[in-house]
C-alpha atoms as a PDB file:
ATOM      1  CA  UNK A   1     112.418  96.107 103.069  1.00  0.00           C
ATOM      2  CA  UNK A   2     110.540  97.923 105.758  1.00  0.00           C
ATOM      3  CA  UNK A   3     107.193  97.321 106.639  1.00  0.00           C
ATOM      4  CA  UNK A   4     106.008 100.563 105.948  1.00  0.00           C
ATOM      5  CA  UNK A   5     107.407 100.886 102.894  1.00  0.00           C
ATOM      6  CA  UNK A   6     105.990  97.569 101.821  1.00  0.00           C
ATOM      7  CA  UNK A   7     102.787  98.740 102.479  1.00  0.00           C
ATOM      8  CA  UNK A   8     102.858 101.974 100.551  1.00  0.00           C
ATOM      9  CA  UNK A   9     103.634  99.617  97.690  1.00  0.00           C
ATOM     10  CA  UNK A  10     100.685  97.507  98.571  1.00  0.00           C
ATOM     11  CA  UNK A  11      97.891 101.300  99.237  1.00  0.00           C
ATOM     12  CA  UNK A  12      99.138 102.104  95.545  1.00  0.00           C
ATOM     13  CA  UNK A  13      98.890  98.863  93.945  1.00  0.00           C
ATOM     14  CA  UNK A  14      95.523  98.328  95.853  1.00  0.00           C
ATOM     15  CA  UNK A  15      94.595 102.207  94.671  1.00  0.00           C
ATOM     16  CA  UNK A  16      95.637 101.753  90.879  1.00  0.00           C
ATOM     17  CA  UNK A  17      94.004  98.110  90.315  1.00  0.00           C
ATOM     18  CA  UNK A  18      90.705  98.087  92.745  1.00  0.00           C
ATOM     19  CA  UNK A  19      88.500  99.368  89.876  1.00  0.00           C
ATOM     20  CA  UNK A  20      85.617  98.725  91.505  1.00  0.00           C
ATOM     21  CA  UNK A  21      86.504 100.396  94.532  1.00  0.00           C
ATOM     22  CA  UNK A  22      85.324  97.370  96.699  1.00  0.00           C
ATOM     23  CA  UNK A  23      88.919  97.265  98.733  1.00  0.00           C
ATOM     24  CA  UNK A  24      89.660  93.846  97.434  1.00  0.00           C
ATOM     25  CA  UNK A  25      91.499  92.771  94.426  1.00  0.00           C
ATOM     26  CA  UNK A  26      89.712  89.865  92.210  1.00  0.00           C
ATOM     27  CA  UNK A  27      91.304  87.499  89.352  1.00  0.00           C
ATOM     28  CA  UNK A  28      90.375  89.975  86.541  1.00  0.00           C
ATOM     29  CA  UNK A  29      91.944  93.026  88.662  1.00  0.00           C
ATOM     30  CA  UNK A  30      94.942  90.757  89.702  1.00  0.00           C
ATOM     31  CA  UNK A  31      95.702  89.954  86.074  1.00  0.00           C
ATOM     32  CA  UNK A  32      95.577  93.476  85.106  1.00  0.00           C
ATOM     33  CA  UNK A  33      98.107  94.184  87.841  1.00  0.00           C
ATOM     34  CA  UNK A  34     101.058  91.602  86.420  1.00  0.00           C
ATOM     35  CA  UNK A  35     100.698  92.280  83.015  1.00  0.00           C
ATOM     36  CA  UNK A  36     101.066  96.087  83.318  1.00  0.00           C
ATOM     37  CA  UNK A  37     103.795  95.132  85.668  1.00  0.00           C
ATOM     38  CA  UNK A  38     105.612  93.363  82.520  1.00  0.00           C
ATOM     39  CA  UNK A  39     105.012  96.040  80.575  1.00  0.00           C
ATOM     40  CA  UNK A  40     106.561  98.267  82.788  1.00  0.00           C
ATOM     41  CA  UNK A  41     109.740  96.401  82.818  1.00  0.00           C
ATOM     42  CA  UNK A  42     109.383  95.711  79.027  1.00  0.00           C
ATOM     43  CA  UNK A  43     109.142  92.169  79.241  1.00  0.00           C
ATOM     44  CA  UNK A  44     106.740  90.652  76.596  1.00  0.00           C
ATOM     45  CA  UNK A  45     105.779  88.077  78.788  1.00  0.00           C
ATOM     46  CA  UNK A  46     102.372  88.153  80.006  1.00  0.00           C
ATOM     47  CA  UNK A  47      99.526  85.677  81.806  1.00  0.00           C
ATOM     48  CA  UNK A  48      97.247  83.923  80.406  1.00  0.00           C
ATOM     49  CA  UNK A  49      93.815  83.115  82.252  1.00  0.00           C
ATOM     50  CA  UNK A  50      94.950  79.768  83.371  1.00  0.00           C
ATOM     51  CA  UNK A  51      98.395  80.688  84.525  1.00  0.00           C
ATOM     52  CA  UNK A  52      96.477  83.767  86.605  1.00  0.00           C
ATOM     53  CA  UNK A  53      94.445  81.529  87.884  1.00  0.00           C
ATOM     54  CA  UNK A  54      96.626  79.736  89.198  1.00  0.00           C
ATOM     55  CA  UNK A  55      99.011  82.390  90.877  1.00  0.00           C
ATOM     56  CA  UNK A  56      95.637  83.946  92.266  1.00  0.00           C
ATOM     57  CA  UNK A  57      94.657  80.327  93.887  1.00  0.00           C
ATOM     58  CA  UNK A  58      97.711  80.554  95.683  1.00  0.00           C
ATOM     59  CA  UNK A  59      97.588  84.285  96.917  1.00  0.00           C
ATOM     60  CA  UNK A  60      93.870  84.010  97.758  1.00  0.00           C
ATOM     61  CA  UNK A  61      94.281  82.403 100.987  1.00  0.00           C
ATOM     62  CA  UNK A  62      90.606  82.476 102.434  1.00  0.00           C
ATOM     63  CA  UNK A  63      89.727  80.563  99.166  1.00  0.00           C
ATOM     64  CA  UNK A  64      87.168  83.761  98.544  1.00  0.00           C
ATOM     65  CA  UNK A  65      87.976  84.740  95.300  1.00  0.00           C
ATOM     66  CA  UNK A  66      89.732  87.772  96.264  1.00  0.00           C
ATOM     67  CA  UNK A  67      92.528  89.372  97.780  1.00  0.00           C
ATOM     68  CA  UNK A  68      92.725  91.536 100.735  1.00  0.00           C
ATOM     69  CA  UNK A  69      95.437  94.257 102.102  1.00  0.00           C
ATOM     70  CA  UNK A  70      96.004  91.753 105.034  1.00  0.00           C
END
């Protein structure tokens, strides 16, 4: 996949979830973001709050409790 293209995905999915608008993406937002993606493919699978937090520990490289375009 292109670069470009990847980030398009990335502006959307940072434009639908970042409720609060603050250009980051926190656990709750995160969580949101998976389990509308498994709806979307209708799978009934969805996170729990330790499972997200979890996958968020290991996205949230600066250890900041959020995630970042970059």
């Amino acid at each position: 996949m292109d670069d470009s293209i990847l980030m398009m995905y990335i502006d959307e999915v940072f434009q639908i979830y970042d409720h609060d608008r603050n250009g980051t993406l926190d656990v709750r937002e995160i969580h949101h973001f998976f389990n509308q993606l498994y709806t979307s493919l209708n799978e009934s699978r969805r996170f729990n709050e330790q499972e997200i937090l979890i996958l968020f520990k290991s996205i949230d490289k600066a250890n900041d409790n959020r995630i970042t375009k970059p």
